[in-house]
N, C-alpha and C. Protein backbone atom coordinates (compact mmCIF):
# COMPACT_ATOMS: atom_id res chain seq x y z
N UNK A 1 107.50 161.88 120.25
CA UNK A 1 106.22 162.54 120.29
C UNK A 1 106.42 163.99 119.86
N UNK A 2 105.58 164.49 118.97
CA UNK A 2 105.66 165.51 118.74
C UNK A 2 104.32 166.48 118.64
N UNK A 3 104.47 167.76 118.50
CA UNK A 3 102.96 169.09 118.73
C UNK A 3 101.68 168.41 117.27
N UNK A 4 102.83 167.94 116.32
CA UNK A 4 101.39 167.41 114.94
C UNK A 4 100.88 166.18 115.65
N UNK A 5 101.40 165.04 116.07
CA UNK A 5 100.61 164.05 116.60
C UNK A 5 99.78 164.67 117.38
N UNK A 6 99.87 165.24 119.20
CA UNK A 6 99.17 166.12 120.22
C UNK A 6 98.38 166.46 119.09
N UNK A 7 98.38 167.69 118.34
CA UNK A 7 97.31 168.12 118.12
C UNK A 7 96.20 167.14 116.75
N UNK A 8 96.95 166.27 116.30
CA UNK A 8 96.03 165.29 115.40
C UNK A 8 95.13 164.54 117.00
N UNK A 9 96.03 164.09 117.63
CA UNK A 9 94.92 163.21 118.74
C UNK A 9 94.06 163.89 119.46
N UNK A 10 94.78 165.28 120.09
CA UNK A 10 93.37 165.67 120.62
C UNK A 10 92.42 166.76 119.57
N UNK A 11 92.67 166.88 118.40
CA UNK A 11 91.76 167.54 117.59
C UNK A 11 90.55 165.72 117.49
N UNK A 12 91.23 164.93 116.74
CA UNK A 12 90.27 163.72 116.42
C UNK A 12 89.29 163.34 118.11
N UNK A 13 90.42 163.46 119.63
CA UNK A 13 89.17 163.05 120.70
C UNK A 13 88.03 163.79 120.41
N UNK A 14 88.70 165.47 120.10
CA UNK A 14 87.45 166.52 120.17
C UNK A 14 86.11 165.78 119.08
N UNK A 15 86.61 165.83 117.93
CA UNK A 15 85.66 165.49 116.72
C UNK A 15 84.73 164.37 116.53
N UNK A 16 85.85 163.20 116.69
CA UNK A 16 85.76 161.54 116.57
C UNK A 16 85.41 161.48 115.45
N UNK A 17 85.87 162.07 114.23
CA UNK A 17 85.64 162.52 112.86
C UNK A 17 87.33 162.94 112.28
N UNK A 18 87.57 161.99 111.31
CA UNK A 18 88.98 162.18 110.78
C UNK A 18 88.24 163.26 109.72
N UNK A 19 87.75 163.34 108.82
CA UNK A 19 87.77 164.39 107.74
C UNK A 19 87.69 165.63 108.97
N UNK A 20 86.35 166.29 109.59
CA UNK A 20 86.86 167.16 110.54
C UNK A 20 88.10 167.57 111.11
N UNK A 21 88.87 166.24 111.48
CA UNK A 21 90.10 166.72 112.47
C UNK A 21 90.96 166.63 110.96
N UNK A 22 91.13 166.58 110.14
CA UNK A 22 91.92 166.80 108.77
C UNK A 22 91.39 168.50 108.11
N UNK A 23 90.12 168.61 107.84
CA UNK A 23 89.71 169.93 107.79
C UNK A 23 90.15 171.05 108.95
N UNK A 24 90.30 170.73 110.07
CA UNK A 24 90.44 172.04 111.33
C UNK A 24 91.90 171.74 111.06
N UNK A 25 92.41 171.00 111.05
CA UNK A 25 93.99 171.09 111.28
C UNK A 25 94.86 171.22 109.67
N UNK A 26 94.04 172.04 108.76
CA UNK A 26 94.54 172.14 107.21
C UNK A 26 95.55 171.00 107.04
N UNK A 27 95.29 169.44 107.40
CA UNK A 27 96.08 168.06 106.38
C UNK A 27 94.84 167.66 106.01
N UNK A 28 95.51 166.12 105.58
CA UNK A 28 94.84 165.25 104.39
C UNK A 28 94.03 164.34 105.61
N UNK A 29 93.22 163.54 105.12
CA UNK A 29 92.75 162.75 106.11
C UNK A 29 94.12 161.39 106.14
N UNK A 30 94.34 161.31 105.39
CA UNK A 30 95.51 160.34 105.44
C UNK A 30 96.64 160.26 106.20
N UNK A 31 96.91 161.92 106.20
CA UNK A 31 98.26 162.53 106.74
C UNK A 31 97.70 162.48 108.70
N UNK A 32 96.44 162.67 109.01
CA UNK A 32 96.28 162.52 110.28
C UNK A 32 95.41 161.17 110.44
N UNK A 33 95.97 160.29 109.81
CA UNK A 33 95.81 158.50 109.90
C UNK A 33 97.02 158.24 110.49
N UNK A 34 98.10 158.89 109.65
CA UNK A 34 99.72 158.64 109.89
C UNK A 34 99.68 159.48 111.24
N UNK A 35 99.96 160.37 111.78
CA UNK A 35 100.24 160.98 112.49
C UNK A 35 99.53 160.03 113.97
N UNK A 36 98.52 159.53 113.58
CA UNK A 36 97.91 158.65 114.98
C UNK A 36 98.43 157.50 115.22
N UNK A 37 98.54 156.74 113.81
CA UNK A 37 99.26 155.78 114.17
C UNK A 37 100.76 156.04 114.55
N UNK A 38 101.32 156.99 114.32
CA UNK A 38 102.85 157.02 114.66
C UNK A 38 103.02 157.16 116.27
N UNK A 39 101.98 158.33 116.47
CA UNK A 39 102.06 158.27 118.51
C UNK A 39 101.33 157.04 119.01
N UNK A 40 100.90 156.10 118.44
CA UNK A 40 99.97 155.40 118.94
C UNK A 40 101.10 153.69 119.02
N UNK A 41 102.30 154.08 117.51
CA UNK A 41 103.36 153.15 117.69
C UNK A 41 104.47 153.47 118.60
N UNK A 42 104.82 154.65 119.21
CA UNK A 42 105.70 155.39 119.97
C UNK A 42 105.30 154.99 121.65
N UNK A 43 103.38 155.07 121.69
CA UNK A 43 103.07 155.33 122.71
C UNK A 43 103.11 153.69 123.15
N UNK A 44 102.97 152.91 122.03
CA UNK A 44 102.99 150.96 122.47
C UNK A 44 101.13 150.87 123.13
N UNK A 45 100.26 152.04 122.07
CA UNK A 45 99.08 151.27 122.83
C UNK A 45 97.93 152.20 121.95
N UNK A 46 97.19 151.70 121.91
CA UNK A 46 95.89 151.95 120.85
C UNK A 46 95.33 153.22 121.62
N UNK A 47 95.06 154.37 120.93
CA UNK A 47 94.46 155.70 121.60
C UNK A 47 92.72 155.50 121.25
N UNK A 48 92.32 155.11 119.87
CA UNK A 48 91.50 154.94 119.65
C UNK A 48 90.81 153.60 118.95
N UNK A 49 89.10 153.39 118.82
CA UNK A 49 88.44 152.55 118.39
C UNK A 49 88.00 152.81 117.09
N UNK A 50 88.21 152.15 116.12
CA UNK A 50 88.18 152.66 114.91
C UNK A 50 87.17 151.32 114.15
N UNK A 51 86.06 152.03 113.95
CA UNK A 51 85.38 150.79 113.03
C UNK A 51 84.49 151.82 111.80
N UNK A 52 84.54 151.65 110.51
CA UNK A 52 84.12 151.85 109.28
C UNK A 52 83.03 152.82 109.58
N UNK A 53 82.24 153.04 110.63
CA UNK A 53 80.83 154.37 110.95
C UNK A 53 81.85 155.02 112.28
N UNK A 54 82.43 154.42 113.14
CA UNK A 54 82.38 155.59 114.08
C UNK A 54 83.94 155.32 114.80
N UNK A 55 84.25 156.27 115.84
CA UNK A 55 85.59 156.40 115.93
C UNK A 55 85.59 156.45 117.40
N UNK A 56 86.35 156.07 118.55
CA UNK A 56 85.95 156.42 120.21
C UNK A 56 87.03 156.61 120.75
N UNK A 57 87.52 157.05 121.93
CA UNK A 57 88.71 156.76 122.67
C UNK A 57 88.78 155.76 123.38
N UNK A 58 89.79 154.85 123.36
CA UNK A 58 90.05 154.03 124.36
C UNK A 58 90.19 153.82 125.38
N UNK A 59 90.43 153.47 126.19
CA UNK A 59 90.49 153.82 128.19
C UNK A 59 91.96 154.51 128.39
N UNK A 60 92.68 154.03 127.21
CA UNK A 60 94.13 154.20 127.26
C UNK A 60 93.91 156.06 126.84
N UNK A 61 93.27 156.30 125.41
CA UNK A 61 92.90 157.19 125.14
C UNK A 61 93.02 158.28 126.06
N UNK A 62 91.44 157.47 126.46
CA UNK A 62 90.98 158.57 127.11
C UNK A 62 91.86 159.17 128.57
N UNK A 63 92.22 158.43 129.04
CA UNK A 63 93.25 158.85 130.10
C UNK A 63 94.29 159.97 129.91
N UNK A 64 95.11 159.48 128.39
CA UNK A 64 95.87 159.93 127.79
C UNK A 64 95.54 161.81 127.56
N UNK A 65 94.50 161.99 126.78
CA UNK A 65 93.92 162.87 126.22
C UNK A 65 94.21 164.03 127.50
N UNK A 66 94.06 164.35 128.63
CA UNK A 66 94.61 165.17 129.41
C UNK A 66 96.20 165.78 129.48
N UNK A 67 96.57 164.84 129.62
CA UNK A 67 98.09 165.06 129.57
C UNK A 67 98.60 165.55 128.11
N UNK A 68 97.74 165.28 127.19
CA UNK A 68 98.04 165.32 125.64
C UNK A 68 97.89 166.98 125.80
N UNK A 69 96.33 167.43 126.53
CA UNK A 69 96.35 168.51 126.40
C UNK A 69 97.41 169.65 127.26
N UNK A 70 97.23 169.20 128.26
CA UNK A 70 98.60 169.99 129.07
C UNK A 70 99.88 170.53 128.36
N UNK A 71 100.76 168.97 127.77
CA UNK A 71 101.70 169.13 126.84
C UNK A 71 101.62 170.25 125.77
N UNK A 72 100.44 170.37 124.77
CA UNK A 72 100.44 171.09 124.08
C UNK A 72 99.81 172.82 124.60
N UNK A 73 99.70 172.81 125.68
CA UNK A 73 99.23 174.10 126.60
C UNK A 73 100.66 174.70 127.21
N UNK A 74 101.37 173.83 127.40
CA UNK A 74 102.62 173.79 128.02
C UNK A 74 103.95 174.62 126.88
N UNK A 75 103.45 174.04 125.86
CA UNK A 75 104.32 174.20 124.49
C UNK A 75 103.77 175.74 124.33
N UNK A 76 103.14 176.14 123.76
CA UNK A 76 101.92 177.22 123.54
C UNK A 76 102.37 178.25 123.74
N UNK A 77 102.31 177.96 125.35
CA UNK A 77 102.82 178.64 126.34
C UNK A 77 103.91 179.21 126.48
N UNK A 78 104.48 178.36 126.31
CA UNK A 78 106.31 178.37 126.00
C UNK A 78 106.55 179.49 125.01
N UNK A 79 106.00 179.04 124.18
CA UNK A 79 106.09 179.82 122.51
C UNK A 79 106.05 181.34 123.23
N UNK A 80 104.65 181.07 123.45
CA UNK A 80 104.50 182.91 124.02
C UNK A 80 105.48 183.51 124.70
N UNK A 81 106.01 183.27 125.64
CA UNK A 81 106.61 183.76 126.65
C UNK A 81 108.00 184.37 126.08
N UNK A 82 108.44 182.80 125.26
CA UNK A 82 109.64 183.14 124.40
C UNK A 82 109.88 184.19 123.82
N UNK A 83 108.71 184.51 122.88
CA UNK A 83 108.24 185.50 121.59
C UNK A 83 108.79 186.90 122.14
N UNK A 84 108.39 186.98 123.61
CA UNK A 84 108.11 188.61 124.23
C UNK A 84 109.66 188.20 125.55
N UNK A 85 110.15 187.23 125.39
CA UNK A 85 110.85 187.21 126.44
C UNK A 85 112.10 188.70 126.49
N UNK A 86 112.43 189.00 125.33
CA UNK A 86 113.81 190.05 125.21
C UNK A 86 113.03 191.62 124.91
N UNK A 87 111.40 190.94 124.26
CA UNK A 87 110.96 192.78 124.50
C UNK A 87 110.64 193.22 125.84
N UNK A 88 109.78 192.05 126.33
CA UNK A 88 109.48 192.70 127.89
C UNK A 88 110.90 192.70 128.95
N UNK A 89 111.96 192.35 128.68
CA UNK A 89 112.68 192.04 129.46
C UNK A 89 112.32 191.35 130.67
N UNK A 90 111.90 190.12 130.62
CA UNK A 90 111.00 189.09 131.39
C UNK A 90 112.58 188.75 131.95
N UNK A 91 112.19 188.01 133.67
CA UNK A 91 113.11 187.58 134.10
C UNK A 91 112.53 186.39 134.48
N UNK A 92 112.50 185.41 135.14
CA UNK A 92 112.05 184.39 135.48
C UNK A 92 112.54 184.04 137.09
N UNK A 93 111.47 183.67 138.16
CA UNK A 93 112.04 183.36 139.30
C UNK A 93 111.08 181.98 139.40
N UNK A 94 112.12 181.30 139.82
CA UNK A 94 111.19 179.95 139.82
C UNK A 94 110.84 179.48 141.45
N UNK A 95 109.36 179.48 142.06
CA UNK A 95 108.99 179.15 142.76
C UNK A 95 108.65 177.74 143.39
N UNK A 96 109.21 177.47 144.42
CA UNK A 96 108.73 176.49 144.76
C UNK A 96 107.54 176.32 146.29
N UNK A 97 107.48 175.50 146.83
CA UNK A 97 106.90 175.04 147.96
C UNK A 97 107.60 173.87 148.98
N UNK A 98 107.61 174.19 150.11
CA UNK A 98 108.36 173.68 151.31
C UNK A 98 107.35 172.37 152.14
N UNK A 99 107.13 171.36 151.04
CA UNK A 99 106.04 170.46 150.79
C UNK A 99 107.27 169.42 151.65
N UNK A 100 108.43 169.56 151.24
CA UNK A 100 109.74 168.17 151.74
C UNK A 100 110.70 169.33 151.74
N UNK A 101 111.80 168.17 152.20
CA UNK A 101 113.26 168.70 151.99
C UNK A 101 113.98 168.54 150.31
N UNK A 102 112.58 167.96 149.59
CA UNK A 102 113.29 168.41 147.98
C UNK A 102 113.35 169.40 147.56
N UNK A 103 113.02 170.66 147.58
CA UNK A 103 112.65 171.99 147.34
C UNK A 103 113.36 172.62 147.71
N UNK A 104 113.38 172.47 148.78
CA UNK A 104 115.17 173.19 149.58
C UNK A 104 115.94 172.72 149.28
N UNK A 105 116.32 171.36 148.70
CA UNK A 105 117.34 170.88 148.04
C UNK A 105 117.43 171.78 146.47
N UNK A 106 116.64 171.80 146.08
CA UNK A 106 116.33 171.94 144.73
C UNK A 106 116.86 173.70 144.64
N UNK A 107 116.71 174.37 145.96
CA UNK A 107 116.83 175.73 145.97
C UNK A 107 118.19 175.71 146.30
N UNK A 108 118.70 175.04 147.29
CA UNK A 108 120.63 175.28 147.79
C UNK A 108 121.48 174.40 146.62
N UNK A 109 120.85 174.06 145.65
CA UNK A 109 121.40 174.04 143.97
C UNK A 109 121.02 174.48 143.08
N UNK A 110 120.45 175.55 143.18
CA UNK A 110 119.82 176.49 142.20
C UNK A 110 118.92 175.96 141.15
N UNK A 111 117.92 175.24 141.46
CA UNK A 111 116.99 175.03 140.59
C UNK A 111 116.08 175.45 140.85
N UNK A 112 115.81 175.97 141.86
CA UNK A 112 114.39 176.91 142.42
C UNK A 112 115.72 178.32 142.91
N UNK A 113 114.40 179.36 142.33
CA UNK A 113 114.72 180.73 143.62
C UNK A 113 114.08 181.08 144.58
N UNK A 114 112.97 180.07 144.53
CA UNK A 114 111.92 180.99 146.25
C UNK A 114 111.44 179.78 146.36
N UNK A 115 111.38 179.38 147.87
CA UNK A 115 110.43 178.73 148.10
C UNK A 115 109.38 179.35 149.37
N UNK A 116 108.05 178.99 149.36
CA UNK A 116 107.64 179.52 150.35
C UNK A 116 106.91 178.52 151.06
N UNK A 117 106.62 178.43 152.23
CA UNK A 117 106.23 177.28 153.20
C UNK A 117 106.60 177.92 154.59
N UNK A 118 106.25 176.36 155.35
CA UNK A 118 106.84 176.55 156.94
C UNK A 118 108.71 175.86 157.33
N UNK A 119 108.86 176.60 158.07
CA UNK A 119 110.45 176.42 158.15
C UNK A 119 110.38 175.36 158.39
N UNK A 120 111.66 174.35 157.93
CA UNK A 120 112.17 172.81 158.57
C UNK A 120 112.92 172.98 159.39
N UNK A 121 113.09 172.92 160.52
CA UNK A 121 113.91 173.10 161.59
C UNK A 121 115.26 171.97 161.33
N UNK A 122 115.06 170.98 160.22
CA UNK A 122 115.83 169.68 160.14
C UNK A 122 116.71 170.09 158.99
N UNK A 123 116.36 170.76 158.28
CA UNK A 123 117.04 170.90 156.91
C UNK A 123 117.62 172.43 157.21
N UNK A 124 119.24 172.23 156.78
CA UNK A 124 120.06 172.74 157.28
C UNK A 124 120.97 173.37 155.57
N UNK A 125 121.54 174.01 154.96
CA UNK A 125 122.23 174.75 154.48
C UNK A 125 122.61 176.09 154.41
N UNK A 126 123.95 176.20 154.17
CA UNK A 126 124.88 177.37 154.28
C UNK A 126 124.50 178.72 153.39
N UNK A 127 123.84 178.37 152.36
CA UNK A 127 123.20 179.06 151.44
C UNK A 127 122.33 179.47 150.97
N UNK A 128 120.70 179.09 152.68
CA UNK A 128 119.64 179.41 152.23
C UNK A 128 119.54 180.10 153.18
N UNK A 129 118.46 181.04 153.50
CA UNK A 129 118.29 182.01 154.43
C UNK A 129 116.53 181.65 155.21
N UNK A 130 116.45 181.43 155.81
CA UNK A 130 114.64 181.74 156.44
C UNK A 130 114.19 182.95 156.55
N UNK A 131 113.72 183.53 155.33
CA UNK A 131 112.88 184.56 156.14
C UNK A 131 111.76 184.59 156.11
N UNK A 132 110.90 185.57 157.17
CA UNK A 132 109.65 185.58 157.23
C UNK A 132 108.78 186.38 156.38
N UNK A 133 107.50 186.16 155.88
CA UNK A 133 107.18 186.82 154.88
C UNK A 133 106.27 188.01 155.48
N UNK A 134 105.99 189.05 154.98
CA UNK A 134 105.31 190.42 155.49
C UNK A 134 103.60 189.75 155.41
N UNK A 135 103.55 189.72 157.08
CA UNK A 135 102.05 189.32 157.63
C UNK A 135 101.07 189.64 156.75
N UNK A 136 101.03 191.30 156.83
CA UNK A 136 100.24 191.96 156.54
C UNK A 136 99.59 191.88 155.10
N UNK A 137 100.36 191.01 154.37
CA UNK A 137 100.00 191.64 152.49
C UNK A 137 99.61 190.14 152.13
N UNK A 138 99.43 188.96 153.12
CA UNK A 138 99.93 187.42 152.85
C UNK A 138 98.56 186.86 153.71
N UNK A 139 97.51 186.47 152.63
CA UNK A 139 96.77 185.75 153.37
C UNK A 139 96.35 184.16 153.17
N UNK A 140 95.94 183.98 153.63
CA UNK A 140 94.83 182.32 153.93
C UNK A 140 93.65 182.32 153.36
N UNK A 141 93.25 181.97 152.40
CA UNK A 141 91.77 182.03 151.62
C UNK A 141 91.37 180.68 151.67
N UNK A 142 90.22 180.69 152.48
CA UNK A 142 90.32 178.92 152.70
C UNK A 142 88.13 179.29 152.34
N UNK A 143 87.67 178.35 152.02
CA UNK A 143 85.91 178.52 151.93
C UNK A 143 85.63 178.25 153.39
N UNK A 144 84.41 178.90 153.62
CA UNK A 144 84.32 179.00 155.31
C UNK A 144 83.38 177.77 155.25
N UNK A 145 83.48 176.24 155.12
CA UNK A 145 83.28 175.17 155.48
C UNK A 145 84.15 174.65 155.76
N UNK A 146 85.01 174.85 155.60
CA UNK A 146 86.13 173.72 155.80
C UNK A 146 86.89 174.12 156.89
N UNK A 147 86.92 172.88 157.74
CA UNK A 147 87.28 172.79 159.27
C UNK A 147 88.37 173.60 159.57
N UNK A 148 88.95 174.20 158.92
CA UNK A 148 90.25 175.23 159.11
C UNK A 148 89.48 176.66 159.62
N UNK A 149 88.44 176.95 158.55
CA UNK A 149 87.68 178.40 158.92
C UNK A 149 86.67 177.74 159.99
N UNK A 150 86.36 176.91 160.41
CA UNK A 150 85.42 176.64 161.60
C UNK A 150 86.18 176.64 162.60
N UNK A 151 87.77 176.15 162.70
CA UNK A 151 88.24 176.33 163.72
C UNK A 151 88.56 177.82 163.96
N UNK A 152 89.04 178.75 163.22
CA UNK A 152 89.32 180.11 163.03
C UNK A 152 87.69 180.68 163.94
N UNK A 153 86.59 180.67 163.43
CA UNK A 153 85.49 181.20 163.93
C UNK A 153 85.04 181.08 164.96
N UNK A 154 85.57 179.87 165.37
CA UNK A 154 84.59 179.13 166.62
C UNK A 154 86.04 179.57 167.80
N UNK A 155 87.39 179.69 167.23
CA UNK A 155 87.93 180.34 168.21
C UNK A 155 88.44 182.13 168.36
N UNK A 156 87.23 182.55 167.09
CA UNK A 156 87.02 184.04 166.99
C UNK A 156 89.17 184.23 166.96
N UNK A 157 89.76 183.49 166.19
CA UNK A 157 91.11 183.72 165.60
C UNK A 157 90.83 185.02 164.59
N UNK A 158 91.98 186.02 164.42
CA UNK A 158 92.19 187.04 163.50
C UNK A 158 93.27 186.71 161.98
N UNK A 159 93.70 185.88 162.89
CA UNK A 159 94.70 185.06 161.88
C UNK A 159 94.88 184.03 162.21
N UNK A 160 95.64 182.62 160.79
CA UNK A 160 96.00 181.79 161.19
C UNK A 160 97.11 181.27 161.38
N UNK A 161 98.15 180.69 162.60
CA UNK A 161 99.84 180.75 161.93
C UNK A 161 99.55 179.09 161.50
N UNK A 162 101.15 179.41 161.09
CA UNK A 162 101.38 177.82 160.59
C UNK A 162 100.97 176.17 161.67
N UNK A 163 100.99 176.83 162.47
CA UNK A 163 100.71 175.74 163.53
C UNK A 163 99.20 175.23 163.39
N UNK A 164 98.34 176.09 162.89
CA UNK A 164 96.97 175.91 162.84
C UNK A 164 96.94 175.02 161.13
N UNK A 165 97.65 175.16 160.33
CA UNK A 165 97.39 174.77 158.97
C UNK A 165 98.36 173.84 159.14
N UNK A 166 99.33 173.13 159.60
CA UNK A 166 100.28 172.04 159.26
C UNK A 166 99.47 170.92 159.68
N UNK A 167 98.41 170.65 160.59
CA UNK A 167 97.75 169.65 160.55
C UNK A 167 96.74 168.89 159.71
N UNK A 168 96.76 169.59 158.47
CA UNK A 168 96.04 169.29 157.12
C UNK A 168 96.89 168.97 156.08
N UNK A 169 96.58 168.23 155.37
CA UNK A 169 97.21 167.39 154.44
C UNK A 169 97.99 168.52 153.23
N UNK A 170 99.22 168.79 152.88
CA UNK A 170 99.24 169.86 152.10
C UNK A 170 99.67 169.27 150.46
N UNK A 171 98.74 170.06 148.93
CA UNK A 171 99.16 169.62 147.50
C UNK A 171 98.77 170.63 147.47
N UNK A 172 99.83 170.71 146.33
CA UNK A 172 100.13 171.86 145.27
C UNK A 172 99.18 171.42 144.44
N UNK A 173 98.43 172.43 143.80
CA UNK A 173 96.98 172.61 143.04
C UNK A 173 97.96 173.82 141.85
N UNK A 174 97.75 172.99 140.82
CA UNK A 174 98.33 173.78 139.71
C UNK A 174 97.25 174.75 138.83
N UNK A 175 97.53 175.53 137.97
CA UNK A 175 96.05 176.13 137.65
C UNK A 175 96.01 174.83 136.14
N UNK A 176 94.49 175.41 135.86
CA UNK A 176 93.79 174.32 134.95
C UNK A 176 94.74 174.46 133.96
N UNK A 177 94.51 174.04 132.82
CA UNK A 177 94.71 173.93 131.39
C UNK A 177 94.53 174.83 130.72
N UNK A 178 95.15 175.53 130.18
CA UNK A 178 94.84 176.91 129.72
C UNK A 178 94.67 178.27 130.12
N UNK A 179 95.29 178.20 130.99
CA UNK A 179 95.07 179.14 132.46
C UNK A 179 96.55 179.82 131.78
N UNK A 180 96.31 181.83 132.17
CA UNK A 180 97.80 182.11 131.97
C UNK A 180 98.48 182.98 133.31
């Protein structure tokens, strides 16, 4: 799989018009015939519906078409960062979350540098440290419907510790698509 297929498939979801998605993406209409069928022989499954007036995504498609975009947001992205990585003198710390004991694994082998969460009292290494993070600068932004700020209000709480939030289900919420 490569960034010309990504961007032939999701230029054509956008369009559902090969001359269009051949015009925006300066090829031939031919050259992004090839390019669909090649991810579409790679991928082992039909992206789109193709009949002589009109063009659709498939269920496979359409599913697809998200992740298509990510990938190429992901790449993009990449590019940028790269470009400016030695002028800005960018360093990189890679964050995680204390969701399991994979993260802390992932950190006492150096694939993460921070994680932040509630301590595991179970997970044990020589090479990570617990510390606590500064109260004061670190908050909880929760919408005041949701049973976390009703419990906060209704027990006139100033803050919340971890004991009050571990009884809710916890995911990592990534930002959208195109987000920098």
């Amino acid at each position: 799989m490569n960034t010309q297929q990504l961007e032939c498939f999701t230029t054509l979801a956008k369009t559902l018009n090969y001359a269009k998605t051949a015009e925006q993406l300066s090829l031939s209409q031919p050259a992004v015939s090839r390019q669909i069928q090649s991810l579409e022989t790679e991928l082992n499954a039909k992206l789109f519906n193709r009949t002589t007036r009109s063009v659709s995504l498939t269920p496979v498609g359409f599913q697809f078409l998200d992740d298509a975009q990510q990938m190429l947001s992901l790449y993009y992205h990449s590019l940028e960062w790269i470009s400016t990585f030695h002028k800005q003198k960018r360093t990189v710390l890679r964050i995680g979350y204390a969701d399991s004991d994979a993260n802390l694994h992932r950190l006492s082998v150096h694939q993460l540098d921070l994680v932040i969460g509630m301590k595991d009292a179970k997970f044990t290494a020589d090479d990570i440290a617990f510390q606590k993070l500064r109260e004061d600068a670190f908050v909880c932004v929760v919408n005041k419907q949701h049973p976390l700020a009703q419990k906060c209000k209704k027990r006139r709480q100033k803050s919340v510790s971890s004991a009050d939030i571990w009884p809710y289900r916890q995911i990592i919420e990534l930002p959208p698509t195109g987000s920098h």
